[in-house]
Protein backbone atom coordinates (compact mmCIF):
# COMPACT_ATOMS: atom_id res chain seq x y z
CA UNK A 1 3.81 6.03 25.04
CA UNK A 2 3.58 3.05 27.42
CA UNK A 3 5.18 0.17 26.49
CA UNK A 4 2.86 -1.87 27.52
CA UNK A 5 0.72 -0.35 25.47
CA UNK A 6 -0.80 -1.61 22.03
CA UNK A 7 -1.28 0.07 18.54
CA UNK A 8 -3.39 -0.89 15.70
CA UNK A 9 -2.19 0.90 12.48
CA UNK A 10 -4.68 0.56 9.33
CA UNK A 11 -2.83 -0.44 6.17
CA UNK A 12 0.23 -1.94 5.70
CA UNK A 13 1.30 0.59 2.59
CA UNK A 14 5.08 2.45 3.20
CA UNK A 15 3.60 5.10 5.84
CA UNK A 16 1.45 2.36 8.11
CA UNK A 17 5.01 0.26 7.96
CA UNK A 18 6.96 2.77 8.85
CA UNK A 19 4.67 3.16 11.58
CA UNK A 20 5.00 0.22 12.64
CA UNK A 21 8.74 -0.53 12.24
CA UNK A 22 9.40 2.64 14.31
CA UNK A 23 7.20 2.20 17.26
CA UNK A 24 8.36 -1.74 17.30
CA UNK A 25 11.98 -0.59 17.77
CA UNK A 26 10.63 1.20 20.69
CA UNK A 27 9.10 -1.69 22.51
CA UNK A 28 5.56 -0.85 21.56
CA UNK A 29 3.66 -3.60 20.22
CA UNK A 30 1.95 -3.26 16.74
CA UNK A 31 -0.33 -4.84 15.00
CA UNK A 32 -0.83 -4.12 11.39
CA UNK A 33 -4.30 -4.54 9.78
CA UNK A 34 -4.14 -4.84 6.09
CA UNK A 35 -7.06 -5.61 3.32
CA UNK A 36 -5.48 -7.35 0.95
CA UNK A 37 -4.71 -10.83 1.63
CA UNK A 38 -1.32 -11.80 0.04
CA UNK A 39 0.46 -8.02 -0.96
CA UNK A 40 1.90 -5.39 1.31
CA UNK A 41 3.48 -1.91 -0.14
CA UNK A 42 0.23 0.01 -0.59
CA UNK A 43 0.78 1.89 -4.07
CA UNK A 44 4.04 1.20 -4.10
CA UNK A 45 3.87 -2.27 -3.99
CA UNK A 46 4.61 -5.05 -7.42
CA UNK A 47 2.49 -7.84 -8.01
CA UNK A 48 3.07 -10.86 -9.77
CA UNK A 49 0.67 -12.40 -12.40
CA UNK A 50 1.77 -15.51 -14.47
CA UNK A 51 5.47 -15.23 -13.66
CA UNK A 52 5.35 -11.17 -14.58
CA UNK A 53 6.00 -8.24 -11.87
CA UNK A 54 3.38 -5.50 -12.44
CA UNK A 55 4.03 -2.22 -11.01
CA UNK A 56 0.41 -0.74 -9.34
CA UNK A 57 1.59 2.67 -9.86
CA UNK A 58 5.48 4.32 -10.53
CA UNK A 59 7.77 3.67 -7.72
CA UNK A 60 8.87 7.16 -7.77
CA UNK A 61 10.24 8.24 -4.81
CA UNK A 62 11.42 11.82 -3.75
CA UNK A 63 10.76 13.45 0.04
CA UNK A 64 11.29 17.14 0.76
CA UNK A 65 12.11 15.93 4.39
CA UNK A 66 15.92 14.52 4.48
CA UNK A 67 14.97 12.54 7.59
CA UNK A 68 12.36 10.57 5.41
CA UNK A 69 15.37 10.21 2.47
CA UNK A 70 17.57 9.13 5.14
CA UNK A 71 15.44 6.73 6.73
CA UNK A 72 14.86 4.84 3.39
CA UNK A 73 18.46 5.08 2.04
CA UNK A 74 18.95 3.15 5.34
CA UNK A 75 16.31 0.89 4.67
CA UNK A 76 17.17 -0.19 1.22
CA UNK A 77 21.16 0.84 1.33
CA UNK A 78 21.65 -0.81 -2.50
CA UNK A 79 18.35 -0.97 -3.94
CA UNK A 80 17.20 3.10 -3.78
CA UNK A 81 18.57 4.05 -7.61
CA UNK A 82 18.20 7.35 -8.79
CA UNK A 83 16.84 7.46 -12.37
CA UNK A 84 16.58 10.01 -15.03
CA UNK A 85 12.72 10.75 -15.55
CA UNK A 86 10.89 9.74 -19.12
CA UNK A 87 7.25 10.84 -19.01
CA UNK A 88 5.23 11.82 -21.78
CA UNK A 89 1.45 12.86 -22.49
CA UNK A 90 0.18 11.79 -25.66
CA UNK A 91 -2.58 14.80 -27.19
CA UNK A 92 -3.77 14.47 -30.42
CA UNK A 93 -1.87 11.88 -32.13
CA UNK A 94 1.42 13.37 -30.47
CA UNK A 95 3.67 12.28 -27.44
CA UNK A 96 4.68 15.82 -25.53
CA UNK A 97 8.04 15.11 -22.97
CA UNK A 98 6.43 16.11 -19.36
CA UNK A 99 7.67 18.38 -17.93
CA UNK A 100 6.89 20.34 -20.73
CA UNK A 101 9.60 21.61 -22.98
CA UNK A 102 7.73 25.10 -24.43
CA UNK A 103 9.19 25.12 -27.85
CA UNK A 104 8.46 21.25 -28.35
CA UNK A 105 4.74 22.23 -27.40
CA UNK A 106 4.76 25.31 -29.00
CA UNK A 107 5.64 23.21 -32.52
CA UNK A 108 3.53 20.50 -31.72
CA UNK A 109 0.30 22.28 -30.52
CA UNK A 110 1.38 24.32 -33.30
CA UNK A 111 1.12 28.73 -33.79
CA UNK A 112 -2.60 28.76 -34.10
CA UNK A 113 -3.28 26.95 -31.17
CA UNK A 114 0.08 27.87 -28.75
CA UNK A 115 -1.47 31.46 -29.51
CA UNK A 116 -5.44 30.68 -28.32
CA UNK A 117 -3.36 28.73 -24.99
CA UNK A 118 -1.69 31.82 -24.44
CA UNK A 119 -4.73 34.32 -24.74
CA UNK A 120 -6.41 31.92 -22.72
CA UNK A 121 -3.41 31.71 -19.87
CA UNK A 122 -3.43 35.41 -19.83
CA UNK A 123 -7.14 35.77 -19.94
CA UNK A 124 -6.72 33.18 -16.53
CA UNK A 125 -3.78 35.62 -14.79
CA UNK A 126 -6.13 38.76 -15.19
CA UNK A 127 -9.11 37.58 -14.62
CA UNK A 128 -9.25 34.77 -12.29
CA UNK A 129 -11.73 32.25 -10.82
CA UNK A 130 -12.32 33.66 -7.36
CA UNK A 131 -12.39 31.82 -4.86
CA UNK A 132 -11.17 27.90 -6.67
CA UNK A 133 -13.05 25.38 -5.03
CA UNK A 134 -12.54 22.47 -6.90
CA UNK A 135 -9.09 20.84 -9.40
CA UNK A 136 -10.79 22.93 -12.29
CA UNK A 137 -10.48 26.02 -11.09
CA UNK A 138 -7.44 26.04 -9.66
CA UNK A 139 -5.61 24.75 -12.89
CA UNK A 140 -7.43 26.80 -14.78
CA UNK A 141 -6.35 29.62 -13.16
CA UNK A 142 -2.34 28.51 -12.74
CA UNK A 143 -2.31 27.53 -16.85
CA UNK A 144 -5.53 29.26 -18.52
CA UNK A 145 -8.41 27.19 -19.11
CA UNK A 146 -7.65 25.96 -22.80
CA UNK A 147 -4.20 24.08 -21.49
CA UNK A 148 -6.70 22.64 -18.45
CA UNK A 149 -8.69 20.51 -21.27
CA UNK A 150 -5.46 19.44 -22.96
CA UNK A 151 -3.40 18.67 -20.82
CA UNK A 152 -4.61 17.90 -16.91
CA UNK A 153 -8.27 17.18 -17.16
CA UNK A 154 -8.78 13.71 -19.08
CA UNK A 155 -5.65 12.11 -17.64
CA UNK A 156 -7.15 13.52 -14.02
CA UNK A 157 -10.14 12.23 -14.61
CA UNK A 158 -8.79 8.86 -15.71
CA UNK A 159 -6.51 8.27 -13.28
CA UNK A 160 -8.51 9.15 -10.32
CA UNK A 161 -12.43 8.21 -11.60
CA UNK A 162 -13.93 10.71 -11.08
CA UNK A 163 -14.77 14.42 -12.79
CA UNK A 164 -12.31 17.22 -12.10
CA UNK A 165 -14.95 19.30 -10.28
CA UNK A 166 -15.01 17.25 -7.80
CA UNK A 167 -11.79 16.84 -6.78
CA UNK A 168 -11.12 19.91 -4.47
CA UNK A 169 -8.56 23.02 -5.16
CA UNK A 170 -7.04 21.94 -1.59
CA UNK A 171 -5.92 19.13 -3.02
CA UNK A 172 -4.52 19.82 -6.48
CA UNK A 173 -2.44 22.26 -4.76
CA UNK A 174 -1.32 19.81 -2.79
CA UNK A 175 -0.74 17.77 -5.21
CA UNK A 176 1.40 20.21 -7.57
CA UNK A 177 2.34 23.10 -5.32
CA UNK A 178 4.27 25.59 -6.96
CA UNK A 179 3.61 24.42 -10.37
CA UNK A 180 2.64 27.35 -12.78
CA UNK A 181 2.81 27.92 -16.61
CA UNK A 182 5.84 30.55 -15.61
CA UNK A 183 7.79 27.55 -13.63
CA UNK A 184 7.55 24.93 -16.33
CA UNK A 185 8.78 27.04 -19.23
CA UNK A 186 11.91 28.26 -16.78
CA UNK A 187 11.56 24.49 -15.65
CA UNK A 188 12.22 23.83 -19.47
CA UNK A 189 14.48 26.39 -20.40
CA UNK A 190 16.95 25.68 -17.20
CA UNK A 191 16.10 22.18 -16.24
CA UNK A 192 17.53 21.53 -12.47
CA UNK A 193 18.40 18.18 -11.46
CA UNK A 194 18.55 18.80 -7.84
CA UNK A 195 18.97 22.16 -5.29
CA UNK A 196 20.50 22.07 -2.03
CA UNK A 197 17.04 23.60 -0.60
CA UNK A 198 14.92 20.32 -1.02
CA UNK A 199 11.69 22.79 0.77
CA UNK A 200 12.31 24.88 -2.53
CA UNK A 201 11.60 21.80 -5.02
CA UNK A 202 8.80 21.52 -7.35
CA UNK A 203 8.02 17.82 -7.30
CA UNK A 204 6.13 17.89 -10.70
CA UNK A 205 8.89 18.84 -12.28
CA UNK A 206 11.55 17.06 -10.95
CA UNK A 207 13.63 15.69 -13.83
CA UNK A 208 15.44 12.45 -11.90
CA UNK A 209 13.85 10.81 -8.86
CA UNK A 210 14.90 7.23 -6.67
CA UNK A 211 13.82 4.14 -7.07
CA UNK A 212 13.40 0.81 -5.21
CA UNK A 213 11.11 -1.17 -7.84
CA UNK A 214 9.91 -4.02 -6.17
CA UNK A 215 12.46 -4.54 -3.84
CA UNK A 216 10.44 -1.74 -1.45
CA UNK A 217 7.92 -4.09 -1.00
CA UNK A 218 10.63 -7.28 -0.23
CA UNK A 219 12.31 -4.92 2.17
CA UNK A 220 9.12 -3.92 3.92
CA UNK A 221 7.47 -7.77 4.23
């Protein structure tokens, strides 16, 4: 690329930054257009309201690409912590650890109902949806269709607005390659922090990740 060349770069979130910091150190000037008038970060960013930070979504950080772990460890040298996870799904009155831990769910959810999941998981493995199209279909037929409504389907449809079959199968596995009933009972049986194949990682059930809370977005304005 010329360097007498200019690039436009939509949104000034951690990829469009990156960008931009990158082709800048090359000479090439940038210009950065972003939509919201005071904030940069994208998702990752923290605003302030009334003298109080407010994360817009978890500043969990984690890259199968070492480059891309390099490149912010250089970035934010003291500020990129690594953190044990704590998530949890609340069902039915109940707070489940996620990743799942099978014998917490299976005493939760309780015999009755671990036993229609299962029938319904196996149900899935032999006979399943051809051909998944949409989020629905392809978690129903990774988990069985009675742990889809439990677990994945309202907080889906919360988070993203919008109904589960219409969110396509191309992008739930995407979003949670790998993941399978199978992997998050070995997941909970022999929890791994880390593996020296990052390619090999399940990133929904990663049990520590880094991160740079709001100093990301101080770094990156």
């Amino acid at each position: 690329m010329s360097a007498t060349q200019r690039v436009a770069i939509i949104g000034a979130g951690p990829a469009g930054l990156t960008a931009a910091y990158l082709l800048a150190k090359r000479g090439v000037a940038v210009t950065v257009l972003e939509s919201d008038p005071e904030y940069v970060g994208g998702l990752a960013r923290t605003v302030e309201y009334k003298g109080f930070r407010f994360d817009i979504g978890g500043h969990r950080f984690f890259s199968k690409s070492s480059w891309v772990e390099d490149f912010w460890t250089e970035m934010l040298p003291d500020d990129m912590l690594e953190r044990p996870r704590s998530s949890r799904i609340y069902y039915n009155g109940q707070f489940y650890l996620y990743p799942l831990r099978p014998f917490e769910a299976l005493i939760k959810l309780g015999i009755f109902e671990s036993g229609l999941c299962a029938l319904s998981y196996a149900k899935a493995r032999l006979a399943p949806r051809p051909n998944p199209k949409c989020f629905e279909d392809w978690v129903t037929n990774q988990f069985g269709a009675r742990l889809f409504r439990i677990f994945f389907k309202t907080y889906t449809e919360k988070v993203w607005g919008m109904s589960c079959r219409e969110i396509s199968a191309d992008w739930a596995a995407q979003r949670i390659k790998g993941l399978s009933l199978g992997a998050a009972i070995r997941n909970g049986l022999f929890p791994k922090r880390t593996t020296a194949d990052r390619t090999q990682v399940i990133k929904t059930l990663l049990n520590s990740f880094r991160t740079s809370g709001w100093c990301l977005q101080r770094a990156l304005s």
